[in-house]
C-alpha atoms as a PDB file:
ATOM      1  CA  UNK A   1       0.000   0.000   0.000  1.00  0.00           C
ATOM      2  CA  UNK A   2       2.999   2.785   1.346  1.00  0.00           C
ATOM      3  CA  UNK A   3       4.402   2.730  -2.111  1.00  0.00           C
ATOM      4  CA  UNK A   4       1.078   2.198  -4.560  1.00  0.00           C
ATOM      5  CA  UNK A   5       0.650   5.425  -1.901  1.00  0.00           C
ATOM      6  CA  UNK A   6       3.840   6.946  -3.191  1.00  0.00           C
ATOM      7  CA  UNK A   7       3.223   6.668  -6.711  1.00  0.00           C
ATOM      8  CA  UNK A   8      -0.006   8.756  -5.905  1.00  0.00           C
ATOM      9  CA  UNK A   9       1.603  11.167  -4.209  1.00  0.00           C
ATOM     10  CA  UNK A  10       4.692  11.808  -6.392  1.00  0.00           C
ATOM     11  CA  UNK A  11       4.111  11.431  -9.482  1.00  0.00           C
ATOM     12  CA  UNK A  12       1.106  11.823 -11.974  1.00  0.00           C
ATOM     13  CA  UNK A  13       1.217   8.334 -13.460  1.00  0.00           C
ATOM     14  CA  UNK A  14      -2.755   7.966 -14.171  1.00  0.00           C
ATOM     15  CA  UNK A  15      -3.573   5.182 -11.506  1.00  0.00           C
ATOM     16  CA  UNK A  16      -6.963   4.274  -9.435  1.00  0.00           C
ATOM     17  CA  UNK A  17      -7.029   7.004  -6.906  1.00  0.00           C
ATOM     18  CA  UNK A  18      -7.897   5.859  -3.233  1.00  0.00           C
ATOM     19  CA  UNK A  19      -8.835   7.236  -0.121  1.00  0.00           C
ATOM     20  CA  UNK A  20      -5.806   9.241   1.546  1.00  0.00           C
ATOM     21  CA  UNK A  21      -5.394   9.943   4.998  1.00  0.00           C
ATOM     22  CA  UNK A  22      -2.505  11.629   7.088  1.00  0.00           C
ATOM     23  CA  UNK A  23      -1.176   8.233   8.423  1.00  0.00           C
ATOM     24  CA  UNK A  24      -1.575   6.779   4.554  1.00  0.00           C
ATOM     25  CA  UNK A  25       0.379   9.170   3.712  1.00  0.00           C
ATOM     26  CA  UNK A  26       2.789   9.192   5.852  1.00  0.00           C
ATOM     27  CA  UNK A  27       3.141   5.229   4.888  1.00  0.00           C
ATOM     28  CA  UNK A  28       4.490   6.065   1.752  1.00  0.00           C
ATOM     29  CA  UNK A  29       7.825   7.805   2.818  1.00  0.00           C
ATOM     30  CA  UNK A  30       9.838   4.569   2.979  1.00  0.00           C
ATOM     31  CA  UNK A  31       9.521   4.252  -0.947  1.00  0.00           C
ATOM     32  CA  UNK A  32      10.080   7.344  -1.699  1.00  0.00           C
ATOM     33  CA  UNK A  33      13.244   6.411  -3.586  1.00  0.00           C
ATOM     34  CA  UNK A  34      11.340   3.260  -5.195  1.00  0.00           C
ATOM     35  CA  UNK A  35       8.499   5.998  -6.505  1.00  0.00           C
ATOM     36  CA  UNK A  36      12.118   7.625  -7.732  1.00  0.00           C
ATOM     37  CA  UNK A  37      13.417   4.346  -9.564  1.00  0.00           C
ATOM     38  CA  UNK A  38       9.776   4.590 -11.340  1.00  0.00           C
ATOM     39  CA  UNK A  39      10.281   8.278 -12.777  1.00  0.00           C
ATOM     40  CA  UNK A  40      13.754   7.334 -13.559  1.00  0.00           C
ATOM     41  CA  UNK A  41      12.801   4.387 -15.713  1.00  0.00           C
ATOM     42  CA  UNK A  42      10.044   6.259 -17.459  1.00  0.00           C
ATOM     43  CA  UNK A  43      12.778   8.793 -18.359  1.00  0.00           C
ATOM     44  CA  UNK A  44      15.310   6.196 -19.527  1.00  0.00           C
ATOM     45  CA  UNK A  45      12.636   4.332 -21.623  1.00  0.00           C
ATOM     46  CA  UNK A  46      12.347   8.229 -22.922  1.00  0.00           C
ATOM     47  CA  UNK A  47      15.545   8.570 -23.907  1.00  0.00           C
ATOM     48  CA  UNK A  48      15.864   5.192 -25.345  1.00  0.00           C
ATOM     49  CA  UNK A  49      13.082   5.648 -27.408  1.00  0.00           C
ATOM     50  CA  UNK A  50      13.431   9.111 -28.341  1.00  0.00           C
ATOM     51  CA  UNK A  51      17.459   8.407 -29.584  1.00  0.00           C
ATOM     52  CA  UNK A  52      15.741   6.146 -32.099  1.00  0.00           C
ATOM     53  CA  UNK A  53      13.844   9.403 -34.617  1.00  0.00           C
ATOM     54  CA  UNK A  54      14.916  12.823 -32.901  1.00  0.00           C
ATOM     55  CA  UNK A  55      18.185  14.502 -33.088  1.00  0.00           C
ATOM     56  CA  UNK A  56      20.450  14.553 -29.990  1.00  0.00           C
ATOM     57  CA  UNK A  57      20.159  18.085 -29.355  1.00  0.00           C
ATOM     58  CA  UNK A  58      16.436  17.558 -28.780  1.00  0.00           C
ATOM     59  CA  UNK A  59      16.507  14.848 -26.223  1.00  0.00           C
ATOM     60  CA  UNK A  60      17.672  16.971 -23.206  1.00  0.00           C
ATOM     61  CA  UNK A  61      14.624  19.112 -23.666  1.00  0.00           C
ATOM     62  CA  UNK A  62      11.829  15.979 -24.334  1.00  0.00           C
ATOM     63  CA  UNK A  63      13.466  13.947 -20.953  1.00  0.00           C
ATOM     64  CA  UNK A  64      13.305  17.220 -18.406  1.00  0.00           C
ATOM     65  CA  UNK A  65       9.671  18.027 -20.216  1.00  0.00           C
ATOM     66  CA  UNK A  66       8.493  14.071 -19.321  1.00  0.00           C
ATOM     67  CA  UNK A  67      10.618  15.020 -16.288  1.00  0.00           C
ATOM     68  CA  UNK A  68       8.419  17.739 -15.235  1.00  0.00           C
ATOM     69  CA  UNK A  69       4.816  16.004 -16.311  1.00  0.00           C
ATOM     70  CA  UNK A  70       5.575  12.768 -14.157  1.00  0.00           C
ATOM     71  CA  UNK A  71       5.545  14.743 -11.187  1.00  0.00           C
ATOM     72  CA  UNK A  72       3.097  17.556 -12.741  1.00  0.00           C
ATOM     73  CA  UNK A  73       5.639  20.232 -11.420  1.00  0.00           C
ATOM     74  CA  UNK A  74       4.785  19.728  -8.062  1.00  0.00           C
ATOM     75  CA  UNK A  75       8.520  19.880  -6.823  1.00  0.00           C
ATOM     76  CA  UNK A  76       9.499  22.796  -9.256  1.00  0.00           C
ATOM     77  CA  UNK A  77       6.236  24.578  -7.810  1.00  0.00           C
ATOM     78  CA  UNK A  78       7.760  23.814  -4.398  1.00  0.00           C
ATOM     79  CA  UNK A  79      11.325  24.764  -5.437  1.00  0.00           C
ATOM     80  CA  UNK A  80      10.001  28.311  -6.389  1.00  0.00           C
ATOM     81  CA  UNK A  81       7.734  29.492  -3.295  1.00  0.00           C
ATOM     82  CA  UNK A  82      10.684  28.253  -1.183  1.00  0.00           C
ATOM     83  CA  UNK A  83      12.824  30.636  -3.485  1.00  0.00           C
ATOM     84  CA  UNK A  84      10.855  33.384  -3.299  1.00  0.00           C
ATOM     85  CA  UNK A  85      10.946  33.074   0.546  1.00  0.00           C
ATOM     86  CA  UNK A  86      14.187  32.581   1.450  1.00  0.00           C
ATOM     87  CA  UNK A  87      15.491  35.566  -0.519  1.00  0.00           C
ATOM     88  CA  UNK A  88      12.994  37.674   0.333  1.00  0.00           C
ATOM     89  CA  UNK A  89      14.381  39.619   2.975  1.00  0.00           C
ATOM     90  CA  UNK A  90      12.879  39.877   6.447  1.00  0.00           C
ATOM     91  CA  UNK A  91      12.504  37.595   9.445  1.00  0.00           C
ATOM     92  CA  UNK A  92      11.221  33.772   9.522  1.00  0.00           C
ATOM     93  CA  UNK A  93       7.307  34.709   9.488  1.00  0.00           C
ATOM     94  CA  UNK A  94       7.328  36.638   6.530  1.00  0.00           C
ATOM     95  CA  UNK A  95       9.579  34.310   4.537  1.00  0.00           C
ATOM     96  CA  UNK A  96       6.524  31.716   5.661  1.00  0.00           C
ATOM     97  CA  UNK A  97       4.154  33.951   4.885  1.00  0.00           C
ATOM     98  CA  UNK A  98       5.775  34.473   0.934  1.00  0.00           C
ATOM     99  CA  UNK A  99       5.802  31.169   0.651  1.00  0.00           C
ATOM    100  CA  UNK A 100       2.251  30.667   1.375  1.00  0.00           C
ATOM    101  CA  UNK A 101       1.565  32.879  -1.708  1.00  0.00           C
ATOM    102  CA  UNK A 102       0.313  31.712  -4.631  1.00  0.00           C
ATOM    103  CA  UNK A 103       1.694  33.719  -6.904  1.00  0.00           C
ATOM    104  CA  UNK A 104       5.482  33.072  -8.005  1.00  0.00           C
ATOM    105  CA  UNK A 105       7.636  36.480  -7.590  1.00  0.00           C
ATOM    106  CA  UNK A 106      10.755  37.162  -9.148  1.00  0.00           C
ATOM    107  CA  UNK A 107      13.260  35.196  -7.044  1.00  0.00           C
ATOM    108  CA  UNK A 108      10.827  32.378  -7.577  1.00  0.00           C
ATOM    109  CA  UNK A 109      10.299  32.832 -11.806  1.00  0.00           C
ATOM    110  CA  UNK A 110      14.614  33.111 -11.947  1.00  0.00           C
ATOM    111  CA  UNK A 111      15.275  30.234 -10.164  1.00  0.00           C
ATOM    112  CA  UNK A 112      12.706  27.691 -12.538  1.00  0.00           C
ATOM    113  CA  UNK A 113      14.445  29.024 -15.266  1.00  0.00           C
ATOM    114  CA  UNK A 114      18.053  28.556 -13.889  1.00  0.00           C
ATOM    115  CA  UNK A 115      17.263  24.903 -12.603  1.00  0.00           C
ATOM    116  CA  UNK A 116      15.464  23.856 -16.673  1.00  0.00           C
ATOM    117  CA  UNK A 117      18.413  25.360 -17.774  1.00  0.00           C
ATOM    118  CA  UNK A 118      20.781  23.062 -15.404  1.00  0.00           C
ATOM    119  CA  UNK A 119      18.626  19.912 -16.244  1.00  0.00           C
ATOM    120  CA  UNK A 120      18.544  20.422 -19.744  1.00  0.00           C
ATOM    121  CA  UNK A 121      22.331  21.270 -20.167  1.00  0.00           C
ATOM    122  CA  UNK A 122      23.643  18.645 -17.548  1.00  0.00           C
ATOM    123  CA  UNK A 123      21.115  15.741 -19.097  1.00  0.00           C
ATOM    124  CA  UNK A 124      23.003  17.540 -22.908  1.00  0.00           C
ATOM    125  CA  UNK A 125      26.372  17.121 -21.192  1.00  0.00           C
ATOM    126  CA  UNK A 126      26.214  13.476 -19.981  1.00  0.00           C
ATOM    127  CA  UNK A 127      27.963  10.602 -22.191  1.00  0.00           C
ATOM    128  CA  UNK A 128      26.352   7.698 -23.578  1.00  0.00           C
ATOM    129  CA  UNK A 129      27.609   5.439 -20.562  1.00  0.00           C
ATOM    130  CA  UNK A 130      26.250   7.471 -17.679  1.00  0.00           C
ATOM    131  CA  UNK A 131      23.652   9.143 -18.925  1.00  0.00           C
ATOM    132  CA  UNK A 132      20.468   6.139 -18.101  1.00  0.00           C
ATOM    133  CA  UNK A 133      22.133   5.634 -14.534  1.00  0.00           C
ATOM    134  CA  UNK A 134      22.120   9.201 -13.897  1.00  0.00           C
ATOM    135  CA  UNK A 135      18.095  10.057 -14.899  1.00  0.00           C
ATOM    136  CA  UNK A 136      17.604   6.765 -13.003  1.00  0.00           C
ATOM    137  CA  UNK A 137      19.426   8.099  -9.697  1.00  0.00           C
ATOM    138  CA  UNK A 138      18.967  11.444  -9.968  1.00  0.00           C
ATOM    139  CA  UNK A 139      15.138  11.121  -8.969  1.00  0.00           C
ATOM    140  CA  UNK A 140      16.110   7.984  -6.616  1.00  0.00           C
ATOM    141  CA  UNK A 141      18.541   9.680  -5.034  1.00  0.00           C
ATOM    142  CA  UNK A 142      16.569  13.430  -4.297  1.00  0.00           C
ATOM    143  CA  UNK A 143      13.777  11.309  -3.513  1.00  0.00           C
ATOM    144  CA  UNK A 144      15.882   9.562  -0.618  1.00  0.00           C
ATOM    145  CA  UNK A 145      17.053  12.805   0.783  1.00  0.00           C
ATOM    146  CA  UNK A 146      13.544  13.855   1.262  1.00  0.00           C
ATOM    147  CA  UNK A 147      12.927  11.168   3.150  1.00  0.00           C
ATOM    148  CA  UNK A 148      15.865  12.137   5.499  1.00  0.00           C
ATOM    149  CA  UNK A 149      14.539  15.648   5.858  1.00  0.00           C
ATOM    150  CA  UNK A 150      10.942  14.131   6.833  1.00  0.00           C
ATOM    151  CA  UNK A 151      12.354  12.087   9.256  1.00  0.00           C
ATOM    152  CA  UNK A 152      15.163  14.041  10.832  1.00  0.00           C
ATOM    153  CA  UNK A 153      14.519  17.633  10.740  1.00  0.00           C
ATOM    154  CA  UNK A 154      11.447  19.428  12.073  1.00  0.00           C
ATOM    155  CA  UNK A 155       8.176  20.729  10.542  1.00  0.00           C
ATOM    156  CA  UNK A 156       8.073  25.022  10.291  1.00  0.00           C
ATOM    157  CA  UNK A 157       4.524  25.015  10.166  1.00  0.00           C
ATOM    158  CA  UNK A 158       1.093  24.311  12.671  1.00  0.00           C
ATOM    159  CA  UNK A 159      -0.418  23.233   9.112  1.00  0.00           C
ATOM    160  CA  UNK A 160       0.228  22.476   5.590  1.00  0.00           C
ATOM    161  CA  UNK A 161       0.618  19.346   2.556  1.00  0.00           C
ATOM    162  CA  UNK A 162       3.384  18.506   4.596  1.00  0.00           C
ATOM    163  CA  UNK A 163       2.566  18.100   8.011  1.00  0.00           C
ATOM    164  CA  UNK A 164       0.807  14.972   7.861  1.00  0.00           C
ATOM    165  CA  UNK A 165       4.639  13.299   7.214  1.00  0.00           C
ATOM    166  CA  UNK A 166       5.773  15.313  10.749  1.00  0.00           C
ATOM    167  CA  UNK A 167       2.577  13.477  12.572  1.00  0.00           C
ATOM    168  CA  UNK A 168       3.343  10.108  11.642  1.00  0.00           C
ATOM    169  CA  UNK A 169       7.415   9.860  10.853  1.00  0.00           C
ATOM    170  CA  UNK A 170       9.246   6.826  11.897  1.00  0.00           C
ATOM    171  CA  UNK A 171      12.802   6.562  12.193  1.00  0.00           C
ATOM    172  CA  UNK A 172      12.355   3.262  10.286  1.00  0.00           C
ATOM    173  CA  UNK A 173      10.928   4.875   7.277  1.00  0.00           C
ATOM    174  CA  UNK A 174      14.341   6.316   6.866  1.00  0.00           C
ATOM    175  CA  UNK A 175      16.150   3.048   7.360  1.00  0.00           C
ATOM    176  CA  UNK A 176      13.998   1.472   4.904  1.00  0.00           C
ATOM    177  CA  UNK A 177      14.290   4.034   2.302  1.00  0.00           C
ATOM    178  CA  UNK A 178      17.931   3.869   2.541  1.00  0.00           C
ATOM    179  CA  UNK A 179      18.379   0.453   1.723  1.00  0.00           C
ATOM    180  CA  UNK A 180      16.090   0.974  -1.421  1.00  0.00           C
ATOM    181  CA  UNK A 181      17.813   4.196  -2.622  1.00  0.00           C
ATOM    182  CA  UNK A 182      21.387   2.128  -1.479  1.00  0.00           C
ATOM    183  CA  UNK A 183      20.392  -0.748  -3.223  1.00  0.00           C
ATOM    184  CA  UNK A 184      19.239   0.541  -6.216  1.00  0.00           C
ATOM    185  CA  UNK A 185      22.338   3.335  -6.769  1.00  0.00           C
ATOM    186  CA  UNK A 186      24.602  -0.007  -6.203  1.00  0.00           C
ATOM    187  CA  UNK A 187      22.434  -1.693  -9.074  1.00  0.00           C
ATOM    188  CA  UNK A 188      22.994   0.488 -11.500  1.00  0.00           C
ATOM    189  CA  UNK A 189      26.630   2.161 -10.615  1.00  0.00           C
ATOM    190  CA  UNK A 190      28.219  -0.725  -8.455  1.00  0.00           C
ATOM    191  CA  UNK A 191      30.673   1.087  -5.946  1.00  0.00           C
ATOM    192  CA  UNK A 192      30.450   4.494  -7.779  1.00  0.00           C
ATOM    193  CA  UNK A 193      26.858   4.637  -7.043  1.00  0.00           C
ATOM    194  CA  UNK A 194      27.281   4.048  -2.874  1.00  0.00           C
ATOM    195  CA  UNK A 195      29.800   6.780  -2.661  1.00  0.00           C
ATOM    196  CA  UNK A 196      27.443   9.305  -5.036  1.00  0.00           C
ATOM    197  CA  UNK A 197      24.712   8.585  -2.693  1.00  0.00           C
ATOM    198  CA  UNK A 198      26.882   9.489   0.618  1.00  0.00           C
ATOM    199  CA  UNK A 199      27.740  12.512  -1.619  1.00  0.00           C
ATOM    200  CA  UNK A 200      24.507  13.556  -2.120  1.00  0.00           C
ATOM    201  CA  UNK A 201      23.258  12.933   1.443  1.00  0.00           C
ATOM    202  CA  UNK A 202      26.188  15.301   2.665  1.00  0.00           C
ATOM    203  CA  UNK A 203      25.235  17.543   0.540  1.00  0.00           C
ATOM    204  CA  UNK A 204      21.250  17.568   1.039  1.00  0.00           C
ATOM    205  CA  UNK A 205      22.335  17.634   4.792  1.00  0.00           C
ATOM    206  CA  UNK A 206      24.350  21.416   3.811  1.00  0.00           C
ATOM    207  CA  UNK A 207      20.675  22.629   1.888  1.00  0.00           C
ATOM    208  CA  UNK A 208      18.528  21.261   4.998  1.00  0.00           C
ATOM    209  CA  UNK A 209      20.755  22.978   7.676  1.00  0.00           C
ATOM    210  CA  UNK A 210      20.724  26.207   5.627  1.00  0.00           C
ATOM    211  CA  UNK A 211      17.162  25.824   5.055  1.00  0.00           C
ATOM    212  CA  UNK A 212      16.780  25.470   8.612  1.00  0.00           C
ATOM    213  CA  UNK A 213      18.792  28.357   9.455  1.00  0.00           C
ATOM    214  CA  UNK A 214      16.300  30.441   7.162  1.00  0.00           C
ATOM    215  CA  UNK A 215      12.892  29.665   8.310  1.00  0.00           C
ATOM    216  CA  UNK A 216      13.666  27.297  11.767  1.00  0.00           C
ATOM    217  CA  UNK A 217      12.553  24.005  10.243  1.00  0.00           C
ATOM    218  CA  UNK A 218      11.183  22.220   6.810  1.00  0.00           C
ATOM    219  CA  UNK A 219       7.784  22.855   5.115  1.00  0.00           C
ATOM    220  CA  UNK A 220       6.364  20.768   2.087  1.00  0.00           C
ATOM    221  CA  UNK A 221       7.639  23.891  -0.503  1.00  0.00           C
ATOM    222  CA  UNK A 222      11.330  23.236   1.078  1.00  0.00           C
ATOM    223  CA  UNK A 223      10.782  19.256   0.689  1.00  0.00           C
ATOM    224  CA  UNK A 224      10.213  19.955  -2.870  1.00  0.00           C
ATOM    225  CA  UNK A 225      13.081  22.253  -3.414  1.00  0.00           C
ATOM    226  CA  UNK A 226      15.265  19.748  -1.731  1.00  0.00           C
ATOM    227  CA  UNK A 227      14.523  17.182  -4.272  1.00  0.00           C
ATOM    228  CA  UNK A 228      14.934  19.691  -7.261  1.00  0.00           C
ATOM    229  CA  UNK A 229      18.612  20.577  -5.978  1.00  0.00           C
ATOM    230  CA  UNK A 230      19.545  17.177  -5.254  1.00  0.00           C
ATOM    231  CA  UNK A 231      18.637  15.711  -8.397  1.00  0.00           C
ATOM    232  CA  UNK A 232      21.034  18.847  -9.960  1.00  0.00           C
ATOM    233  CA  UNK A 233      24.005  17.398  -7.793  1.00  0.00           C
ATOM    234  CA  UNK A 234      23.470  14.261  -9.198  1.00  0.00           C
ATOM    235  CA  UNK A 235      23.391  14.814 -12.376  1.00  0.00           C
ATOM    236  CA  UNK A 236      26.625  17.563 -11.802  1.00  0.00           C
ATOM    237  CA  UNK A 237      28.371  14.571 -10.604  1.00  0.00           C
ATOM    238  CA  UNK A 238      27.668  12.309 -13.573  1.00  0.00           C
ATOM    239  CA  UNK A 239      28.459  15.115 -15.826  1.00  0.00           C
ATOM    240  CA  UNK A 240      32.204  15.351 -14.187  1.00  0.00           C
ATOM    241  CA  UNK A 241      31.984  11.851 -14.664  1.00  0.00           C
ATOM    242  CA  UNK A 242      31.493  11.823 -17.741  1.00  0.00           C
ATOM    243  CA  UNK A 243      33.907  14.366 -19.044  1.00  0.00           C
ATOM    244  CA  UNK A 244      37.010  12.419 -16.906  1.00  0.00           C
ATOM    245  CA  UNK A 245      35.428   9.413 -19.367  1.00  0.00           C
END
């Protein structure tokens, strides 16, 4: 159920919609990462089609397009409002309060466009050999940290998408998302992908402490940003990969 639940919540993969409650929710955190593997092989199977009748220079754009859709934007969207209120100026209320707006502002609309451009240009500068293990970690990988902010940070807010993970964590959701995401990055990169995953963890831990030190815990906007940045890093580091290749 937790990950049929996870599919639901992540992506928008047209599936029989159920009843969801706070604590059904919160089931789904420990596959996270497997929700992740999903996304990362409809991306692959993307790639591997579209390589077949469009020209290279297209592909980056198609995969972070059907990169987008799977998820309907919801991470972008969450990436932006925690944008906006971060640089905003001001104390930790009003940087909440931005973020409960709406409407995108500037800070918001320039950092979309900077992190399409980074997706499409790092998916453009990946090589043949790492380029399916990268759009299949990349989402497994963010996907994992977000667990580990769930789970080990606090909640900002009294309310909100997100709080329904705060109400119901488990310290063994973590565990059991980290052998999935583990697992699967040793799949499909052997020993390379274990020590990109500590990478990435080290670094999500640098974004959630920073976070933190902005606006005094996590919201459901900042668990979406989280994923959007850490997916970046993992593609960075299959890009420097691929150019020592």
């Amino acid at each position: 159920m937790g990950f049929y639940v996870a599919l639901l919540f992540l992506t928008r993969i047209p599936l029989p919609q159920i009843m969801l409650d706070d604590r059904k929710i919160a089931s789904s955190i420990p596959f996270f990462p497997l929700a992740g593997a999903v996304i990362g092989g409809i991306l692959s199977f993307t790639f591997l089609l579209g390589e077949k009748v469009l020209p290279l220079q297209v592909l980056p754009v198609i995969i972070t397009t059907a990169w987008g859709s799977i998820t309907g934007g919801m991470h972008i969207d969450g990436f932006a409002d925690t944008m906006d209120g971060i640089f905003c100026g001001g104390g930790r209320e009003k940087k909440l309060s931005v973020m409960k707006d709406s409407r995108i502002g500037a800070y918001g609309a320039m950092g979309v466009v900077l992190l399409l451009l980074f997706k499409i240009s790092l998916t453009g500068s990946l090589s043949r050999q790492y380029l399916i293990p990268a759009l299949i970690l990349a989402p497994v990988l963010s996907r994992w940290v977000m667990t580990y902010a769930i789970i080990l940070f606090p909640y900002a807010r009294e309310s909100g998408l997100g709080r329904a993970f705060s109400l119901y964590k488990n310290p063994w959701y973590f565990i059991t998302s980290s052998v999935i995401a583990i697992g699967i990055a040793i799949l499909v990169a052997k020993a390379m992908g274990f020590i990109i995953a500590l990478i990435v963890i080290v670094a999500g831990f640098v974004l959630i402490k920073y976070i933190i030190g902005q606006l005094g815990g996590l919201t459901g906007d900042t668990y979406g940003a989280i994923n959007e940045l850490c997916e970046i890093v993992v593609l960075l580091i299959f890009v420097i990969l691929s150019n020592k290749g």
